[in-house]
N, C-alpha and C. Protein backbone atom coordinates (compact mmCIF):
# COMPACT_ATOMS: atom_id res chain seq x y z
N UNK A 1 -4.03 26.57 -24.32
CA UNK A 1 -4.95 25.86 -23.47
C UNK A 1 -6.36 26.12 -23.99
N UNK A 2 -7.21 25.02 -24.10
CA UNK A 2 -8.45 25.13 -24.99
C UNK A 2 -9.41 25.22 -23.85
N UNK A 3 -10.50 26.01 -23.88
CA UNK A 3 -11.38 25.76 -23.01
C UNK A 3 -12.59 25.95 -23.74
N UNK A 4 -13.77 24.72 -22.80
CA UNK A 4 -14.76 24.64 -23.51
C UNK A 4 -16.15 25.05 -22.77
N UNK A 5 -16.78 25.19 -23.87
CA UNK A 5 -17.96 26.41 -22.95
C UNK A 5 -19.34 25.06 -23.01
N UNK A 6 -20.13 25.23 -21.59
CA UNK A 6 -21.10 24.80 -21.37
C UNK A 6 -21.81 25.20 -20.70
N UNK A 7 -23.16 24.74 -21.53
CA UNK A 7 -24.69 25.28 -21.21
C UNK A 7 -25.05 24.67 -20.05
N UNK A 8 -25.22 25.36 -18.30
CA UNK A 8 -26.13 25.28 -17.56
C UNK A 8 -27.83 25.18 -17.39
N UNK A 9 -28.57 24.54 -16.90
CA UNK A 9 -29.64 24.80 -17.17
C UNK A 9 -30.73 26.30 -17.43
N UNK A 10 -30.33 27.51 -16.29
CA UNK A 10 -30.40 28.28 -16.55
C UNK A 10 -30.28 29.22 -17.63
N UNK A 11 -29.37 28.52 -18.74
CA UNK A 11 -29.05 28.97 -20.33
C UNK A 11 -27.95 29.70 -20.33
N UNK A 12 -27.46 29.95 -19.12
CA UNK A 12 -26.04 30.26 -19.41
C UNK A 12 -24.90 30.10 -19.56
N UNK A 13 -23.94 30.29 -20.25
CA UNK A 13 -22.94 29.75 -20.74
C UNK A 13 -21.68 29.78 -19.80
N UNK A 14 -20.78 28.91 -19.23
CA UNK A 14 -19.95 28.66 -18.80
C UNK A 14 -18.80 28.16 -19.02
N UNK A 15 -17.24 28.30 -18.83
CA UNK A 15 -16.61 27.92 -19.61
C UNK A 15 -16.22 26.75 -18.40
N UNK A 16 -15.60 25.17 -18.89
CA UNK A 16 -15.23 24.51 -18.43
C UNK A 16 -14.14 24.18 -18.43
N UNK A 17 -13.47 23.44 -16.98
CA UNK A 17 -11.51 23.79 -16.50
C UNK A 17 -11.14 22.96 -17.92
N UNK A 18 -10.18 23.26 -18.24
CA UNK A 18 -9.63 22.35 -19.51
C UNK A 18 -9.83 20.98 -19.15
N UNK A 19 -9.61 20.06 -20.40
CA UNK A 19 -9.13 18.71 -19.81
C UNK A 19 -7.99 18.38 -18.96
N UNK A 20 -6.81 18.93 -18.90
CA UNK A 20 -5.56 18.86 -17.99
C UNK A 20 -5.89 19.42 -16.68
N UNK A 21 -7.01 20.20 -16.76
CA UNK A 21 -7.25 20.37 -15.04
C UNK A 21 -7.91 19.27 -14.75
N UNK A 22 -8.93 18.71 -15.56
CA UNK A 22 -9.87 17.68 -15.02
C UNK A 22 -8.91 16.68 -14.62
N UNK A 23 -7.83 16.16 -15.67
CA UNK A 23 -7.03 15.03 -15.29
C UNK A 23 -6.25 15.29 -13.88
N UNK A 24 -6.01 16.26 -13.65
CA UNK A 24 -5.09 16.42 -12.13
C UNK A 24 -6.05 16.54 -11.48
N UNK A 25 -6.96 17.30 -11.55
CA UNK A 25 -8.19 17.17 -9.90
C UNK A 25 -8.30 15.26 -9.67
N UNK A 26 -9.02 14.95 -10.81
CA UNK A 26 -9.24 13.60 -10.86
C UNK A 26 -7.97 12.51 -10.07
N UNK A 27 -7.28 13.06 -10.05
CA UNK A 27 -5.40 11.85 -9.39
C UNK A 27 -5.27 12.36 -8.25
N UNK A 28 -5.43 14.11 -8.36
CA UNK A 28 -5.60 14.67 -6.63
C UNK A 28 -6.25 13.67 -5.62
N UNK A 29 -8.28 13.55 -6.45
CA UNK A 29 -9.12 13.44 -5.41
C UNK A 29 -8.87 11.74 -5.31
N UNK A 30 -8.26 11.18 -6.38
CA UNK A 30 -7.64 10.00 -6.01
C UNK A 30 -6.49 9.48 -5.32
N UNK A 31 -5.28 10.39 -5.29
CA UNK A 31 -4.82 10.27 -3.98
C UNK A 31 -4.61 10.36 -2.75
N UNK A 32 -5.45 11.12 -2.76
CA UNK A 32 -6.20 11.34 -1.08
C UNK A 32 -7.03 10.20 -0.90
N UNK A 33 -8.22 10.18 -1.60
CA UNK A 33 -8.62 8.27 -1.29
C UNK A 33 -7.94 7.35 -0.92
N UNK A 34 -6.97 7.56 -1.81
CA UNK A 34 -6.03 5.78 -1.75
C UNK A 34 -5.20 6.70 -0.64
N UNK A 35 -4.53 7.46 -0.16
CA UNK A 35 -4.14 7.48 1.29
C UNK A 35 -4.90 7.59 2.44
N UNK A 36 -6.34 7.53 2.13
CA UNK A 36 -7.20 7.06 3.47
C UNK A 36 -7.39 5.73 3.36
N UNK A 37 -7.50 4.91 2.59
CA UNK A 37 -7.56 3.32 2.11
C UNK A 37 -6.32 2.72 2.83
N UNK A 38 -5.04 3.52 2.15
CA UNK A 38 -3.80 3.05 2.87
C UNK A 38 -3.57 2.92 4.32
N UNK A 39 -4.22 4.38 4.53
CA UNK A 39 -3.82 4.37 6.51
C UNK A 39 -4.98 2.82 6.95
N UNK A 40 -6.58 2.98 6.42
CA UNK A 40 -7.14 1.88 6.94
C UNK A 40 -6.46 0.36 6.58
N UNK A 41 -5.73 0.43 6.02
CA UNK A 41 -5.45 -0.68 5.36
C UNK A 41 -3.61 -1.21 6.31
N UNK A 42 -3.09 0.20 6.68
CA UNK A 42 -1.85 0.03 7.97
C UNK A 42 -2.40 -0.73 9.20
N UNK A 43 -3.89 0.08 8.96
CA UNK A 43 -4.25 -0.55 11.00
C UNK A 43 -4.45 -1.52 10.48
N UNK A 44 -5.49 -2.48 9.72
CA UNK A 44 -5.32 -3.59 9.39
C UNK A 44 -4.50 -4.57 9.87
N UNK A 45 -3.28 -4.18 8.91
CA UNK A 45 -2.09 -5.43 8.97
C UNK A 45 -1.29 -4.73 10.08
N UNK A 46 -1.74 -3.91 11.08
CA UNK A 46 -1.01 -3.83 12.13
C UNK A 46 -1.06 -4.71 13.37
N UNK A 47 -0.16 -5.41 14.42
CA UNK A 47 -0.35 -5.92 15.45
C UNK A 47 -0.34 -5.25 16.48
N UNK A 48 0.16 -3.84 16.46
CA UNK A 48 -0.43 -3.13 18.02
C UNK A 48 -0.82 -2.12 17.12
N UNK A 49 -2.24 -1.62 16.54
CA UNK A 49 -2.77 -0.39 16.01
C UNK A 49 -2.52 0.81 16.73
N UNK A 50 -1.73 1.79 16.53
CA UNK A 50 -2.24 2.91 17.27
C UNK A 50 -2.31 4.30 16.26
N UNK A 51 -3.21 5.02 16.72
CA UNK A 51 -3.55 6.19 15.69
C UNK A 51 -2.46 7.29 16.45
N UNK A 52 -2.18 8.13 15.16
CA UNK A 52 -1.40 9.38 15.35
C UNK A 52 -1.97 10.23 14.60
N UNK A 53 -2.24 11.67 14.56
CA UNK A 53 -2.63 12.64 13.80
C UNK A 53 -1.34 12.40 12.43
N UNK A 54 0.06 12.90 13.31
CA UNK A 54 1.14 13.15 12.71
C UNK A 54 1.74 11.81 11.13
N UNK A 55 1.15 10.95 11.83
CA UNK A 55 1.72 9.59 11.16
C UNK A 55 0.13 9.10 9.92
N UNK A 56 -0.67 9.69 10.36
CA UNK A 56 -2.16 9.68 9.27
C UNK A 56 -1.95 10.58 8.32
N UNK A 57 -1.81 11.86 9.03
CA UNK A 57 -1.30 13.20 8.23
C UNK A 57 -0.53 12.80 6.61
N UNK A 58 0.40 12.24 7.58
CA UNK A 58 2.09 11.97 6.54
C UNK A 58 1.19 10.76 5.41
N UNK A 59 0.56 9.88 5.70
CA UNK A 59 0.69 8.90 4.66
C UNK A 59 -0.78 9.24 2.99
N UNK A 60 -1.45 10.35 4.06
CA UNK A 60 -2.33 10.82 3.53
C UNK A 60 -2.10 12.29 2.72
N UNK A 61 -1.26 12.62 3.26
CA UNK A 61 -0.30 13.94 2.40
C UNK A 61 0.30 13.31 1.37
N UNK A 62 1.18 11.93 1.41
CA UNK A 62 2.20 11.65 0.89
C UNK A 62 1.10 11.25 -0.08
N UNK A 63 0.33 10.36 -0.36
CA UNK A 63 -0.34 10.08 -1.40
C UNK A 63 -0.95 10.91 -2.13
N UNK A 64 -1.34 11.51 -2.06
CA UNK A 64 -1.90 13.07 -2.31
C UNK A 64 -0.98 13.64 -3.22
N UNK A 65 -0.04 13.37 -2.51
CA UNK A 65 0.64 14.22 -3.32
C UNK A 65 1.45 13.49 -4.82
N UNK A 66 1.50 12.30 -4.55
CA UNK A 66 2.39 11.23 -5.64
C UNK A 66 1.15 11.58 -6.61
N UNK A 67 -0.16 11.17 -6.01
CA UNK A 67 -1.32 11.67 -6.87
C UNK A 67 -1.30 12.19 -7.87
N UNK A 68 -1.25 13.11 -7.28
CA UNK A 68 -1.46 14.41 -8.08
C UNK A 68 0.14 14.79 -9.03
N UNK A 69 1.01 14.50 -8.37
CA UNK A 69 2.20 14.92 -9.23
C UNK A 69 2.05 13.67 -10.71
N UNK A 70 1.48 11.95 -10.28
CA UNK A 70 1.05 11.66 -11.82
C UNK A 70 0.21 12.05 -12.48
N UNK A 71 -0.48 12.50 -11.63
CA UNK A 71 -1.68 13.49 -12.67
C UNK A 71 -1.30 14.67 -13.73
N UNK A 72 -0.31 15.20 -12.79
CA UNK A 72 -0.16 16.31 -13.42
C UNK A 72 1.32 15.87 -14.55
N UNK A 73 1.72 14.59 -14.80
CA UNK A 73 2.95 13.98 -15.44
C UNK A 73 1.82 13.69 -16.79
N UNK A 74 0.99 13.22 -16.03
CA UNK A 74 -0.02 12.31 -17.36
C UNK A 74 -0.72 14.36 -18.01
N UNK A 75 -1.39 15.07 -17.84
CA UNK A 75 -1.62 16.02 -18.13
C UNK A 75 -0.85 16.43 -18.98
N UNK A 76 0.10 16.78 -18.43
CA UNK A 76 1.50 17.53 -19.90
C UNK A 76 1.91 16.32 -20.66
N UNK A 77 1.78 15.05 -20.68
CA UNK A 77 1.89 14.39 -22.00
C UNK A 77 0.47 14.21 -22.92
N UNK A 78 -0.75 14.30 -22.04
CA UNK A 78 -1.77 14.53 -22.89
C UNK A 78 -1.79 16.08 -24.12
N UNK A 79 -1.18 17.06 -23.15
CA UNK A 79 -1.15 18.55 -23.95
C UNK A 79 0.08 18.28 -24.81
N UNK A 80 0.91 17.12 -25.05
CA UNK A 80 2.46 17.49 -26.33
C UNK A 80 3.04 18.13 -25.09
N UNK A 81 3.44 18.29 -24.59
CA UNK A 81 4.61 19.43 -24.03
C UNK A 81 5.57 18.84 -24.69
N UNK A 82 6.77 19.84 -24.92
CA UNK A 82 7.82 19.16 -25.31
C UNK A 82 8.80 18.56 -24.92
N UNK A 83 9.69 17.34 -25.48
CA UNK A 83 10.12 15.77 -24.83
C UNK A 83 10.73 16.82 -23.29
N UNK A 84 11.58 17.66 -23.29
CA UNK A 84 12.56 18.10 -22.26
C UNK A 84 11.48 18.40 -21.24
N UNK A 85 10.72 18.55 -21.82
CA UNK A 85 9.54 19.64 -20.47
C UNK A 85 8.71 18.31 -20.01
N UNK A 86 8.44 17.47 -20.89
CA UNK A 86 7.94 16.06 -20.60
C UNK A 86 8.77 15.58 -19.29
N UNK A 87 10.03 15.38 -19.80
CA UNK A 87 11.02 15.00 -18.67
C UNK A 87 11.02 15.18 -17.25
N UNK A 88 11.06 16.29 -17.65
CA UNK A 88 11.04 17.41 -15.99
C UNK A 88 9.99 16.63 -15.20
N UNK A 89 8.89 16.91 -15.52
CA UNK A 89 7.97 16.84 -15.07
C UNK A 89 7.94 15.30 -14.62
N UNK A 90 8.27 14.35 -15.40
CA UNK A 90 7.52 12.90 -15.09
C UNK A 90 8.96 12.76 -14.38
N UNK A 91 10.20 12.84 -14.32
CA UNK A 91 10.95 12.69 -12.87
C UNK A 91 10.58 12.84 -11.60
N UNK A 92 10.18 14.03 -12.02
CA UNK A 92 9.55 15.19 -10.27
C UNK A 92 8.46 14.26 -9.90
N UNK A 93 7.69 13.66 -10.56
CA UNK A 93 6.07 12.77 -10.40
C UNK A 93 7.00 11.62 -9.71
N UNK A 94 8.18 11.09 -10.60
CA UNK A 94 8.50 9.60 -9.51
C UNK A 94 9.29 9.84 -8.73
N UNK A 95 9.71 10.76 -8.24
CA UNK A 95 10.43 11.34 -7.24
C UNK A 95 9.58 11.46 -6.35
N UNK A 96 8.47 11.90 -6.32
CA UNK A 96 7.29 12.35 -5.20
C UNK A 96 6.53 11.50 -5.26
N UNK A 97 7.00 9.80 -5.82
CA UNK A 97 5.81 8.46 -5.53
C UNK A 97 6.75 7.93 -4.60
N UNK A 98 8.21 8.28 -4.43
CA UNK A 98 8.96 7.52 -3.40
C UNK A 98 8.96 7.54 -1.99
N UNK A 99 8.07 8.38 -1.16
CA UNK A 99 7.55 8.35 0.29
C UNK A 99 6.31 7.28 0.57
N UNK A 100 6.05 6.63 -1.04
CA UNK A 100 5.51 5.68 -0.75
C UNK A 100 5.95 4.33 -0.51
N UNK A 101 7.19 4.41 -0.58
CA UNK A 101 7.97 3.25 -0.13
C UNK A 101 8.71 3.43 1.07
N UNK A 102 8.55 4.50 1.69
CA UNK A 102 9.57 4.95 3.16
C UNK A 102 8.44 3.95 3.97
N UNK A 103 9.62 3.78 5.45
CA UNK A 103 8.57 3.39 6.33
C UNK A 103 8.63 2.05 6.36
N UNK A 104 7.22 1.67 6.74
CA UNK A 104 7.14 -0.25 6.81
C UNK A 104 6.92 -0.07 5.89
N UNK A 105 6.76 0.87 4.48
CA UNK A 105 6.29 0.56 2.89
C UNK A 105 7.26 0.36 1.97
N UNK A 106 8.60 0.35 3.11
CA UNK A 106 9.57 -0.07 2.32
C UNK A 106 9.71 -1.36 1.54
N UNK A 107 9.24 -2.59 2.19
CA UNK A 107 8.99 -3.64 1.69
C UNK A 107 8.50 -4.10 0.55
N UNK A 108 7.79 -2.74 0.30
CA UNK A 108 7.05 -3.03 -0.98
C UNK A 108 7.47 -2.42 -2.06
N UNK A 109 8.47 -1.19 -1.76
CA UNK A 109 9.01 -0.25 -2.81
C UNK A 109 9.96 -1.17 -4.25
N UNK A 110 10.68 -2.44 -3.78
CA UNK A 110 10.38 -3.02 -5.13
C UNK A 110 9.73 -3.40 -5.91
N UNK A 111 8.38 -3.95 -5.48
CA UNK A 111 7.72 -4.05 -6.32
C UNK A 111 6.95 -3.10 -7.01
N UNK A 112 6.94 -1.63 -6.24
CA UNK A 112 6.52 -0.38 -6.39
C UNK A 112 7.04 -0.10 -7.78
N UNK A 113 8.52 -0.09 -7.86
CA UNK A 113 9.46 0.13 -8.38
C UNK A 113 9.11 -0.82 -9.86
N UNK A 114 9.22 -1.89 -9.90
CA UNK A 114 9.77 -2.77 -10.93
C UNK A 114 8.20 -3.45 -11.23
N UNK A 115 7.39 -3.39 -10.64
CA UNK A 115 6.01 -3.31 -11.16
C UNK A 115 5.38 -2.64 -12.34
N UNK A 116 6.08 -1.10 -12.10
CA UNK A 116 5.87 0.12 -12.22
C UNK A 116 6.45 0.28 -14.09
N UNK A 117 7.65 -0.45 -14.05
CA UNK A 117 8.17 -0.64 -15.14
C UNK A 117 8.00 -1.23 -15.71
N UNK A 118 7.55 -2.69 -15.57
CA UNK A 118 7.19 -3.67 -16.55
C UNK A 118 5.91 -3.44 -16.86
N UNK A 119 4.72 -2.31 -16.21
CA UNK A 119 3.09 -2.33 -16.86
C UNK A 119 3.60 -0.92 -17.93
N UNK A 120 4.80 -0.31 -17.58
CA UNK A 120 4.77 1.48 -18.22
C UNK A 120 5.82 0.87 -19.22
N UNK A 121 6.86 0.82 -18.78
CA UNK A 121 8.04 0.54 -20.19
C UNK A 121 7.29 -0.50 -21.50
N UNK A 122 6.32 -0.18 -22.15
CA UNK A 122 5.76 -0.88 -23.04
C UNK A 122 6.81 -1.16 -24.11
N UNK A 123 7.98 -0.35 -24.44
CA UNK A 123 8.90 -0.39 -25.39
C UNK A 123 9.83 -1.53 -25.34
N UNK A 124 9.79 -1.54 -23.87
CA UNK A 124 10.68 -2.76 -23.85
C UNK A 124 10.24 -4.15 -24.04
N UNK A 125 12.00 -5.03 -24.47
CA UNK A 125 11.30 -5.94 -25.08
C UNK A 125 10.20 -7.05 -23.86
N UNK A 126 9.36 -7.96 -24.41
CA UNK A 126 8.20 -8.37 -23.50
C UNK A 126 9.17 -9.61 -22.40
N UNK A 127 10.42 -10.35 -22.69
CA UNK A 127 10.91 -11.13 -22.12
C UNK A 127 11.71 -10.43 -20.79
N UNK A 128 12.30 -8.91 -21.19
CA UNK A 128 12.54 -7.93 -19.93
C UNK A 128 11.52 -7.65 -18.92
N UNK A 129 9.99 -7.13 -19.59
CA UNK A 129 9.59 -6.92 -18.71
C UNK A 129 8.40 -7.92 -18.15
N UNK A 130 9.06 -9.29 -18.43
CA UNK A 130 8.18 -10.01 -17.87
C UNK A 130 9.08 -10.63 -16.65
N UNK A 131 10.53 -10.33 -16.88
CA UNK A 131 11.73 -10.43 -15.89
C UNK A 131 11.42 -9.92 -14.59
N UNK A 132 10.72 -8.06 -15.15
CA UNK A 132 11.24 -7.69 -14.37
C UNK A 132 10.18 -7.55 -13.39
N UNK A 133 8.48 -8.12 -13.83
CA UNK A 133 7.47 -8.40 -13.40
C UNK A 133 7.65 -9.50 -12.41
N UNK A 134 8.18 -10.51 -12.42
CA UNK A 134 8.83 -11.41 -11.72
C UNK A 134 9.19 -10.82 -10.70
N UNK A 135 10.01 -9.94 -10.61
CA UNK A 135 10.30 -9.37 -9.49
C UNK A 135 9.39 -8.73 -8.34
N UNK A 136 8.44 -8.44 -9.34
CA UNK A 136 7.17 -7.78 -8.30
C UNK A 136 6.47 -8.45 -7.59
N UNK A 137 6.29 -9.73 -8.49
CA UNK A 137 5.25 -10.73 -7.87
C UNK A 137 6.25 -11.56 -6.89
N UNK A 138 7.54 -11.83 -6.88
CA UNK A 138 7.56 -12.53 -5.72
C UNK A 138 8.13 -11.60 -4.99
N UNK A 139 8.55 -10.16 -4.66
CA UNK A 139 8.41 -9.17 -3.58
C UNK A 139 6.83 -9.47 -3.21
N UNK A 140 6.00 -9.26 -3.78
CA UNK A 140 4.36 -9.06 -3.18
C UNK A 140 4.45 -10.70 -2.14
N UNK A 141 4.76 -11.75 -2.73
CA UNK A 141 4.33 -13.07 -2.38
C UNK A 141 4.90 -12.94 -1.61
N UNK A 142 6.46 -12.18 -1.10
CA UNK A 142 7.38 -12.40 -0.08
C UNK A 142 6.42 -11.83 0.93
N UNK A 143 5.86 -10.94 1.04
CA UNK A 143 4.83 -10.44 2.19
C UNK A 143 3.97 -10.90 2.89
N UNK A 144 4.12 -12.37 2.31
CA UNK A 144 3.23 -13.10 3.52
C UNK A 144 3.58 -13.74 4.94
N UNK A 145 4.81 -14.16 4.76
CA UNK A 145 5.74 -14.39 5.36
C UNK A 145 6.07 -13.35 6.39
N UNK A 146 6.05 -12.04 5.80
CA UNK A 146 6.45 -10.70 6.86
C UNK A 146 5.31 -10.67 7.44
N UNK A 147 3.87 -10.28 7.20
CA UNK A 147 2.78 -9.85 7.73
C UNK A 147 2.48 -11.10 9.04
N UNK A 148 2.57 -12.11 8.23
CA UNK A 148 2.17 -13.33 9.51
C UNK A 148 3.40 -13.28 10.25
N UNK A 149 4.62 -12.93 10.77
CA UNK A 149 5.36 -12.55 11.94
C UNK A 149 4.41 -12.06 12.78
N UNK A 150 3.93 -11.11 12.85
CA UNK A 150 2.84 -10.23 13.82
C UNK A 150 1.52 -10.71 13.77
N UNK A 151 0.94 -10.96 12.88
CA UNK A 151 -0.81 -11.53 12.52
C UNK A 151 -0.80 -12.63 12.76
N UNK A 152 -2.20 -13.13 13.04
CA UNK A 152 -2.72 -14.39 12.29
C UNK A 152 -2.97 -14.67 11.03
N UNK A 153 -2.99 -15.52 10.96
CA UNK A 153 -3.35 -16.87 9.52
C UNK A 153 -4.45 -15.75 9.11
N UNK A 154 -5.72 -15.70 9.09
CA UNK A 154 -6.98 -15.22 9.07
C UNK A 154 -6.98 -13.90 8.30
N UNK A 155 -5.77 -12.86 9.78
CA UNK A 155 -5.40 -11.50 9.34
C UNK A 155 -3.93 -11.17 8.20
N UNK A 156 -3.48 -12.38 8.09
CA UNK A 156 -2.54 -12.09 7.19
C UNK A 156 -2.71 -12.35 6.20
N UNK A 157 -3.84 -12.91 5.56
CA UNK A 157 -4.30 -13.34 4.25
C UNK A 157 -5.08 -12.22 4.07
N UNK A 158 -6.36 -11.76 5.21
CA UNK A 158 -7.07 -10.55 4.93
C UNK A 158 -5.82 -9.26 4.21
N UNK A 159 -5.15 -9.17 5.36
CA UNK A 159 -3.84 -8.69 4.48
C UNK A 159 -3.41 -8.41 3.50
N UNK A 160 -2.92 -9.61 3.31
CA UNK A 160 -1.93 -9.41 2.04
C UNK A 160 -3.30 -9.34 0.56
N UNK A 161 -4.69 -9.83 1.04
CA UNK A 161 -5.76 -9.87 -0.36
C UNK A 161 -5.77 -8.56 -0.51
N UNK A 162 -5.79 -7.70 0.44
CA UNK A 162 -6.35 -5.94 0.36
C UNK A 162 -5.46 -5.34 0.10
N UNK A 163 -4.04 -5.98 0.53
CA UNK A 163 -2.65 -5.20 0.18
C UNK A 163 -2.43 -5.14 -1.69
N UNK A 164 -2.84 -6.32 -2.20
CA UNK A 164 -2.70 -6.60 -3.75
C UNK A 164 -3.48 -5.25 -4.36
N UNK A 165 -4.72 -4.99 -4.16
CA UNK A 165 -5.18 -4.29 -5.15
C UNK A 165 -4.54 -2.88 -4.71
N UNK A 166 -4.14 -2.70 -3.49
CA UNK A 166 -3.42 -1.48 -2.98
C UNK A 166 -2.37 -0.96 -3.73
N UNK A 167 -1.63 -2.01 -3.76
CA UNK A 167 -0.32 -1.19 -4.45
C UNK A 167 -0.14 -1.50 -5.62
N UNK A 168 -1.56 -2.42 -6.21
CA UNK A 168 -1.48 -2.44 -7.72
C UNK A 168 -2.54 -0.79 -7.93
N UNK A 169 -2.64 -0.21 -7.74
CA UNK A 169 -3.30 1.08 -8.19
C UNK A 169 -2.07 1.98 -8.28
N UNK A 170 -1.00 1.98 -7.16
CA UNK A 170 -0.19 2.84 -7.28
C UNK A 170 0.81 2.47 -8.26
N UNK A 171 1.03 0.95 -8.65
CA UNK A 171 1.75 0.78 -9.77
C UNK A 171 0.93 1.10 -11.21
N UNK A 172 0.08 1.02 -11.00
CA UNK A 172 -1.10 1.75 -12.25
C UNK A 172 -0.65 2.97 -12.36
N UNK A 173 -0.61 3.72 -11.44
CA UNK A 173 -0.77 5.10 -11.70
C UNK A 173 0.47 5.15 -11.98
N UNK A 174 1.42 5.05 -11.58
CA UNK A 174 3.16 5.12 -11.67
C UNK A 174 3.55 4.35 -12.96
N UNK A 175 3.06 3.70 -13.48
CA UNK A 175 3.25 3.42 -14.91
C UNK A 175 2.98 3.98 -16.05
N UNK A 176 1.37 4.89 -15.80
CA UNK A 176 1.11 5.98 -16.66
C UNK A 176 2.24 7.01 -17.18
N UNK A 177 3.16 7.42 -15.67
CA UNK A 177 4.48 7.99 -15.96
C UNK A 177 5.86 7.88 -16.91
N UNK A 178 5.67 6.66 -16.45
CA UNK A 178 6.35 5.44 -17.48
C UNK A 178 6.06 5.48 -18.76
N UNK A 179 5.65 5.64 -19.24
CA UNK A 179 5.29 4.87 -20.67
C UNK A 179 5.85 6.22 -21.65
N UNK A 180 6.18 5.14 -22.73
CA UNK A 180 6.71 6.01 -23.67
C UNK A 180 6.08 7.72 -24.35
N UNK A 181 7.11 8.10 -24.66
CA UNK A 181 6.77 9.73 -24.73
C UNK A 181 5.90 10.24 -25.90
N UNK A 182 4.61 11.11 -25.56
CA UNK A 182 4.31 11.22 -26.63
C UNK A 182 4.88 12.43 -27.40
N UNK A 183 4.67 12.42 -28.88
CA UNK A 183 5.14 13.45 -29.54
C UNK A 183 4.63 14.88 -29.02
N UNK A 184 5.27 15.93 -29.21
CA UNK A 184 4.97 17.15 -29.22
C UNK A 184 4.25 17.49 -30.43
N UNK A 185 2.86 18.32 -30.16
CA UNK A 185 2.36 18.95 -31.53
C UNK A 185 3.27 20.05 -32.32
């Protein structure tokens, strides 16, 4: 682990967290965001809003934590770890993005899913994962249909516009996981 030293103004020298810490703080303090975005973004497309400590807690833990477990997937392929230790690790990361599909977020966990693969599986060939992109986009499109059961016209478009960039971040991040392995030094 390399660490690098920097000059404070005072002139003294400090050493700074590696880059693999920076990359996991950085997905941490971003999944805690995007699970306060998410909960505002539940009351939203909700038709009877009601707040819970317990049920804010959970969706704001749960992101947090998928967070940070790609953070810390993308980290050990930035450092080489080697392919087996690569492994470990980026399972455990999509294993701990799947409470993001529990719930009413189930609806979306295919496209979570198969989103996730067609932006990360770069190896595959482009007619698969434009297949399997297909799949995402009309799971997402299917959601309009669900949201306006309960909403209005107005709120189900507000909806489903804020819902798009929502769970395209988490397929961002969940694809980083994805993607082919890099070599070990």
């Amino acid at each position: 682990m390399s660490v690098e030293t920097v000059t404070i103004p005072a002139g003294r020298a400090v050493s700074a967290p590696p880059e693999s810490l920076r990359i996991v703080g950085w997905f941490l303090a971003g999944g805690l965001l995007w699970g306060v975005v998410a909960r505002a973004w539940m009351r939203l497309v909700s038709a009877d809003p009601e707040f819970t400590w317990s049920g804010t807690s959970f969706i704001v833990v749960a992101f947090t934590i998928a967070g940070t477990a790609q953070g810390v997937a993308w980290a050990v392929r930035q450092r080489g770890w080697p392919r087996w230790a690569q492994a470990i690790v980026r399972a455990l990361a999509l294993v701990l993005v799947l409470p993001l599909g529990s719930g009413a977020g189930s609806a979306m966990l295919p496209a979570i899913v198969t989103g996730s693969l067609a932006a990360g599986c770069t190896g595959w060939p482009r007619w698969l994962r434009l297949a399997v992109a297909t799949v995402a986009v009309v799971n997402t499109l299917a959601m309009i249909p669900l949201l306006h059961q309960d909403l209005s016209w107005i709120r189900t478009i507000v909806g489903w516009l804020t819902m798009v960039p929502l769970y395209a971040v988490i397929v961002a991040a969940v694809s980083l996981t994805l993607r082919p392995y890099r070599p070990s030094s």
